[in-house]
PDB file of N, CA and C in Angstrom:
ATOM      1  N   UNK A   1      34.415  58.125  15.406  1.00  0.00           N
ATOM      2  CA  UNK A   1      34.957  58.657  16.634  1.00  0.00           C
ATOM      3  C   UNK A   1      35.933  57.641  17.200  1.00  0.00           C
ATOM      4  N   UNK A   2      37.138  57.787  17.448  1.00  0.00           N
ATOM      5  CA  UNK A   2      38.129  57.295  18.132  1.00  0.00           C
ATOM      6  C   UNK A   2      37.748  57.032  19.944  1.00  0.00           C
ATOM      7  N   UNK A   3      37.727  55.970  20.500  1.00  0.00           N
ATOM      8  CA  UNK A   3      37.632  55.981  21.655  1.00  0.00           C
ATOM      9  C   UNK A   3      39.222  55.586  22.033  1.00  0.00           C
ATOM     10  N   UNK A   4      39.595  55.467  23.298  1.00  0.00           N
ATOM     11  CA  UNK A   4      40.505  54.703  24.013  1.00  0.00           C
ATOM     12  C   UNK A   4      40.177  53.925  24.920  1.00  0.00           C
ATOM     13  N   UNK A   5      40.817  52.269  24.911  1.00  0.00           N
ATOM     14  CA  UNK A   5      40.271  51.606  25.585  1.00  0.00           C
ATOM     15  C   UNK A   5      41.741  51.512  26.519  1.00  0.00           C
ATOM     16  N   UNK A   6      41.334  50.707  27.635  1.00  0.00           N
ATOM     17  CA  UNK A   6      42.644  50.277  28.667  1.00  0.00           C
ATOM     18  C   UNK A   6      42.549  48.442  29.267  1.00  0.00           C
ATOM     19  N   UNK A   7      43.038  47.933  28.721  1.00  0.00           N
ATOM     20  CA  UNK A   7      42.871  46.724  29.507  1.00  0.00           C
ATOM     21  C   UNK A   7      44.597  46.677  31.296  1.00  0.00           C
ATOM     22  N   UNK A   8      43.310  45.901  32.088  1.00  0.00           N
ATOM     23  CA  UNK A   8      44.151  45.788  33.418  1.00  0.00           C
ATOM     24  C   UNK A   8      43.771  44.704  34.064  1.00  0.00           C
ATOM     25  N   UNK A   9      44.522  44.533  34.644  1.00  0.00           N
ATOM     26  CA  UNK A   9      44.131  42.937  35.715  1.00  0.00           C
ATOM     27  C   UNK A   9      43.670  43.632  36.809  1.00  0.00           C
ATOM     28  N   UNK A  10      43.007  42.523  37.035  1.00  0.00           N
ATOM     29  CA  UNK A  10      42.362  43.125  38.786  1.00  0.00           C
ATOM     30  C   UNK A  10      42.871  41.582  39.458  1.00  0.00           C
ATOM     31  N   UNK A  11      43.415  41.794  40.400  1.00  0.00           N
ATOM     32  CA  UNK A  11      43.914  40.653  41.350  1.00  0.00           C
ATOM     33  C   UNK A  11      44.809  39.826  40.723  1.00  0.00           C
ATOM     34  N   UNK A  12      44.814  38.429  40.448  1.00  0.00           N
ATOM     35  CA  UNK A  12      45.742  37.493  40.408  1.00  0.00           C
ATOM     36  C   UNK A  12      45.026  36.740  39.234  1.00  0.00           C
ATOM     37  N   UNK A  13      43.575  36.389  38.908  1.00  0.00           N
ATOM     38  CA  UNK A  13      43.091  35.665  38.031  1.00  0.00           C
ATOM     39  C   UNK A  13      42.135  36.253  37.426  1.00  0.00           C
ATOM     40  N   UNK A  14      41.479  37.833  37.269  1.00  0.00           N
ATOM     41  CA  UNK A  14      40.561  38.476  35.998  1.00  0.00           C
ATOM     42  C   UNK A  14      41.162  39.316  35.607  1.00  0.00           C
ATOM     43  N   UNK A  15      40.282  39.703  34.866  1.00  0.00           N
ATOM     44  CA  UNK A  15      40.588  41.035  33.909  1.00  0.00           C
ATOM     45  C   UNK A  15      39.161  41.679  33.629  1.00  0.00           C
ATOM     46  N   UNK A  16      39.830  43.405  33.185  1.00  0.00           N
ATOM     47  CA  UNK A  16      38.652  43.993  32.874  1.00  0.00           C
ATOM     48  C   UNK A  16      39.052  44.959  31.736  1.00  0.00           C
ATOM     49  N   UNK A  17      38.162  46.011  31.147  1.00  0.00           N
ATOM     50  CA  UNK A  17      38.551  47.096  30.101  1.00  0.00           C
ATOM     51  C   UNK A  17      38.074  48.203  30.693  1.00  0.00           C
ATOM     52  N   UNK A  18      38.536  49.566  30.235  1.00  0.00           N
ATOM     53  CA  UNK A  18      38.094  50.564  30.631  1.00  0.00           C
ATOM     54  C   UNK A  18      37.838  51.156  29.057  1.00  0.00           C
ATOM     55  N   UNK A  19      36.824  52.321  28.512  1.00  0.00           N
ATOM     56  CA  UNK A  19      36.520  52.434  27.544  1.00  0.00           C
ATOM     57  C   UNK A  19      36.398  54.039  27.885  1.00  0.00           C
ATOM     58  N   UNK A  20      36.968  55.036  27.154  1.00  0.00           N
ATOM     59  CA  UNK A  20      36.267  55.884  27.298  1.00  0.00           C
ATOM     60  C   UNK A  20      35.068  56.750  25.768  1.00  0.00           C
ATOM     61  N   UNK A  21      33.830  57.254  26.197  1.00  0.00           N
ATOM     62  CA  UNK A  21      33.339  56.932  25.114  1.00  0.00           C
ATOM     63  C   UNK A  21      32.792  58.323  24.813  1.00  0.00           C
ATOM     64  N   UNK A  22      33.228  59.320  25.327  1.00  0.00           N
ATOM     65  CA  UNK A  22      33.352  61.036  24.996  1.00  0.00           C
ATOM     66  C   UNK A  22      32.874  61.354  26.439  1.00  0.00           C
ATOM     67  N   UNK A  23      32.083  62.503  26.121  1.00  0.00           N
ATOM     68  CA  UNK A  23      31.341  63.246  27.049  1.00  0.00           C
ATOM     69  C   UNK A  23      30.015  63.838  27.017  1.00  0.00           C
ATOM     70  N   UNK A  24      29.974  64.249  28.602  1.00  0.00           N
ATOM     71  CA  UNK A  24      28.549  64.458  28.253  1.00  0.00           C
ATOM     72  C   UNK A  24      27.987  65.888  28.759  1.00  0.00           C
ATOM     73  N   UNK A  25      26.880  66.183  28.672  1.00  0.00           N
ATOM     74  CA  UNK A  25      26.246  67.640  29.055  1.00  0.00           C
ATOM     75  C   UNK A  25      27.080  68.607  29.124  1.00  0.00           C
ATOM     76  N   UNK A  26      27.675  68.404  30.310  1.00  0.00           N
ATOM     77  CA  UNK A  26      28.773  68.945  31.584  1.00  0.00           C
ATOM     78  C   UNK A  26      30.248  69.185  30.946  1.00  0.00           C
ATOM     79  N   UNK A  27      30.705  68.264  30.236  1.00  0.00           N
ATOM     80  CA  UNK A  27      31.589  68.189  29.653  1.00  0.00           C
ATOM     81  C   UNK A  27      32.688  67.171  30.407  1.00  0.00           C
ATOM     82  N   UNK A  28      31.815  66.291  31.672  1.00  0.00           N
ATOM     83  CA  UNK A  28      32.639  65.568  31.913  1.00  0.00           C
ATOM     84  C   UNK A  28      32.679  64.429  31.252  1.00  0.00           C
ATOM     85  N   UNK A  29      34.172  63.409  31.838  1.00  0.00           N
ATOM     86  CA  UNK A  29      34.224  62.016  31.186  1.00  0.00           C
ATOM     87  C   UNK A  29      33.127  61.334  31.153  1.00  0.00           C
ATOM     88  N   UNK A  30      32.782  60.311  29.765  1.00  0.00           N
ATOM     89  CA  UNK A  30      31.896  59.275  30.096  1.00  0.00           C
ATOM     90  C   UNK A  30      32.526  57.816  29.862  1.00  0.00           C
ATOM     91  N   UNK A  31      32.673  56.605  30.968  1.00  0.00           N
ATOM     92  CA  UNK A  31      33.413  55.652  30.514  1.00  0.00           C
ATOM     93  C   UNK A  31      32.903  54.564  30.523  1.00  0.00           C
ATOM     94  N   UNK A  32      32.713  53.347  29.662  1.00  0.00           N
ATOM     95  CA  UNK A  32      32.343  52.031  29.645  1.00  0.00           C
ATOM     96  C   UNK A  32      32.994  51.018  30.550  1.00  0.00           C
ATOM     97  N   UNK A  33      33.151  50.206  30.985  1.00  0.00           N
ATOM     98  CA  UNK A  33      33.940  49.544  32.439  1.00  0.00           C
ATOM     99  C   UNK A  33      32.962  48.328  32.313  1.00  0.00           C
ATOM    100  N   UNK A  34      34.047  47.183  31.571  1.00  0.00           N
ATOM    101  CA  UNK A  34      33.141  45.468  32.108  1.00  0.00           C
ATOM    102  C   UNK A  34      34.240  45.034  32.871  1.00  0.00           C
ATOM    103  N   UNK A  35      34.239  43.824  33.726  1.00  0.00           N
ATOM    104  CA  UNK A  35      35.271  43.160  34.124  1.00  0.00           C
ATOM    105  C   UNK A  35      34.776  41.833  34.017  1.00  0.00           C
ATOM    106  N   UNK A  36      35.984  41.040  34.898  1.00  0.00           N
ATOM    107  CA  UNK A  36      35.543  39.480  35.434  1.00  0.00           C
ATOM    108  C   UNK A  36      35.761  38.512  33.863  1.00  0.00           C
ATOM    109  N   UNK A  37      36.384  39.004  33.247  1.00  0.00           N
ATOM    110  CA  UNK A  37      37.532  37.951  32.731  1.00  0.00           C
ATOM    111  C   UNK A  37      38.444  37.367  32.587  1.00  0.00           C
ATOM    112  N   UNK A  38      38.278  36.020  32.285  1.00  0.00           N
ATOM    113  CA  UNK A  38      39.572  35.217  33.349  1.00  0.00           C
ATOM    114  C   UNK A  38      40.906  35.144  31.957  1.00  0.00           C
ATOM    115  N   UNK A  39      40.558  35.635  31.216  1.00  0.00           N
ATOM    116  CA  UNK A  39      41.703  35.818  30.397  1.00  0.00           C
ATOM    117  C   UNK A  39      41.965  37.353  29.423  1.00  0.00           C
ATOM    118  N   UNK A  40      43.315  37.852  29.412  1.00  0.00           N
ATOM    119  CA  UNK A  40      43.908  38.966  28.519  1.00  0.00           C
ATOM    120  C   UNK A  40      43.071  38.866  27.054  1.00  0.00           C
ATOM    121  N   UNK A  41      43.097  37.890  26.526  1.00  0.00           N
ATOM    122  CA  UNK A  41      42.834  37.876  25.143  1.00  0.00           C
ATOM    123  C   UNK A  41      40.717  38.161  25.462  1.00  0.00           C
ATOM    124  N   UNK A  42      40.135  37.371  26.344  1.00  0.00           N
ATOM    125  CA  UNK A  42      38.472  37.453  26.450  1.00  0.00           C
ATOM    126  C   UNK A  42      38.459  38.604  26.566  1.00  0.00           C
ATOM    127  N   UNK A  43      39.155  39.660  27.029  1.00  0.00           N
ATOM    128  CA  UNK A  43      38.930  41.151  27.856  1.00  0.00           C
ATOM    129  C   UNK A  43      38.961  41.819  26.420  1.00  0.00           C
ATOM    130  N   UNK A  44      40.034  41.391  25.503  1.00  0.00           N
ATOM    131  CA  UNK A  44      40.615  42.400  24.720  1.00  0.00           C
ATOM    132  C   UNK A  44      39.445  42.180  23.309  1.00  0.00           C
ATOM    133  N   UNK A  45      38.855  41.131  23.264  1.00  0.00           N
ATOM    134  CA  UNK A  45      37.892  40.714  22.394  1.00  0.00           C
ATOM    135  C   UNK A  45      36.643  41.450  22.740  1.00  0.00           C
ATOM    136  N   UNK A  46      36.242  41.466  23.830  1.00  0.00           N
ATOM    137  CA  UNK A  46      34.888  41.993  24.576  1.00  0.00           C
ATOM    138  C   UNK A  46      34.918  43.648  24.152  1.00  0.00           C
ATOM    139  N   UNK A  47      36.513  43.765  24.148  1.00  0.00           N
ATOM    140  CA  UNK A  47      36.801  45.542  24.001  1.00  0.00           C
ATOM    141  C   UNK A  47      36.725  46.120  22.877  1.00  0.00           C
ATOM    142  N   UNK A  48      37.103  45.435  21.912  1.00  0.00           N
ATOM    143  CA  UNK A  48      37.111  45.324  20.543  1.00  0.00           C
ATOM    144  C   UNK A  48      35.747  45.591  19.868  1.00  0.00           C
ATOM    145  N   UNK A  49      34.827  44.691  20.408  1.00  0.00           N
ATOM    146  CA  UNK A  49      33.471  44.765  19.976  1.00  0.00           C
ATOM    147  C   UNK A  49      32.616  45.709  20.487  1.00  0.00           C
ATOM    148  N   UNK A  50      33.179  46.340  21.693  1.00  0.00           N
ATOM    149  CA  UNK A  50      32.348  47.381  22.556  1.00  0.00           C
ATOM    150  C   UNK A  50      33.281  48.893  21.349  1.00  0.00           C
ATOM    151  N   UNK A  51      33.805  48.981  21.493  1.00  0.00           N
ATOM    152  CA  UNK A  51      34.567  50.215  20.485  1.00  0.00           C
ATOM    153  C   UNK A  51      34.395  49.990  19.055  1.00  0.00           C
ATOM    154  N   UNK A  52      33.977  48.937  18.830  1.00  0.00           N
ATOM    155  CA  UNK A  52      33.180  48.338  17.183  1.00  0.00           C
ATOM    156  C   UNK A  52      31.976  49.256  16.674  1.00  0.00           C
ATOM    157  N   UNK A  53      31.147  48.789  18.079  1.00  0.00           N
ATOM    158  CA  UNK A  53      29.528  49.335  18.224  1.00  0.00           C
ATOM    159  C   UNK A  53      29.618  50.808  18.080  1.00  0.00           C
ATOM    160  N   UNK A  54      30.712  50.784  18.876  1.00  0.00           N
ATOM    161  CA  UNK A  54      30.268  52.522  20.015  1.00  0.00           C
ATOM    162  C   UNK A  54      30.676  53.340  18.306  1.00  0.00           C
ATOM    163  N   UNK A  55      31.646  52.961  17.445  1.00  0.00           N
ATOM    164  CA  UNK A  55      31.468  53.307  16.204  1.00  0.00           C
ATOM    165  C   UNK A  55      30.756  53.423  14.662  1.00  0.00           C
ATOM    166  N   UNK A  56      29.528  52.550  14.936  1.00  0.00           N
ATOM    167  CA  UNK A  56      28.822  51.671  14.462  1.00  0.00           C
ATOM    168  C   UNK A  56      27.554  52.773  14.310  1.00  0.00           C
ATOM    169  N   UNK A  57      27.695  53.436  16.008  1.00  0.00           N
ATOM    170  CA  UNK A  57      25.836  53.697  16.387  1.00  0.00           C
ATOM    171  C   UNK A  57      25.586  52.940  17.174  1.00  0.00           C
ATOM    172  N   UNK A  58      25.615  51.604  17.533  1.00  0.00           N
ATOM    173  CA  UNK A  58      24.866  50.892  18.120  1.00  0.00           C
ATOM    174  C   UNK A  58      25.147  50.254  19.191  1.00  0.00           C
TER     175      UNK A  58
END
């Protein structure tokens, strides 16, 4: 399964990802959301491995 992730800054010094990871019951969105990293590349690594799993099973 293909997810889409989004990386964005929040303020002046973190970062976070947005993940979306299908749906549910209802048929609405379901989305993954970490933040509070102080760097582009930590965010995009963290995202990587969360869309790894979410393909994985696990």
């Amino acid at each position: 399964m293909g997810q889409i992730g989004k990386l964005k800054r929040r303020g002046q010094t973190t970062w976070f990802y947005r993940v979306d990871v299908g749906r549910n019951a209802l048929g609405k969105s379901v989305q993954k959301m970490k933040g509070s990293f102080p760097t582009r590349h930590e965010a995009e690594r963290a995202m990587r491995e969360l869309m790894r799993d979410l393909d994985n099973g696990t």
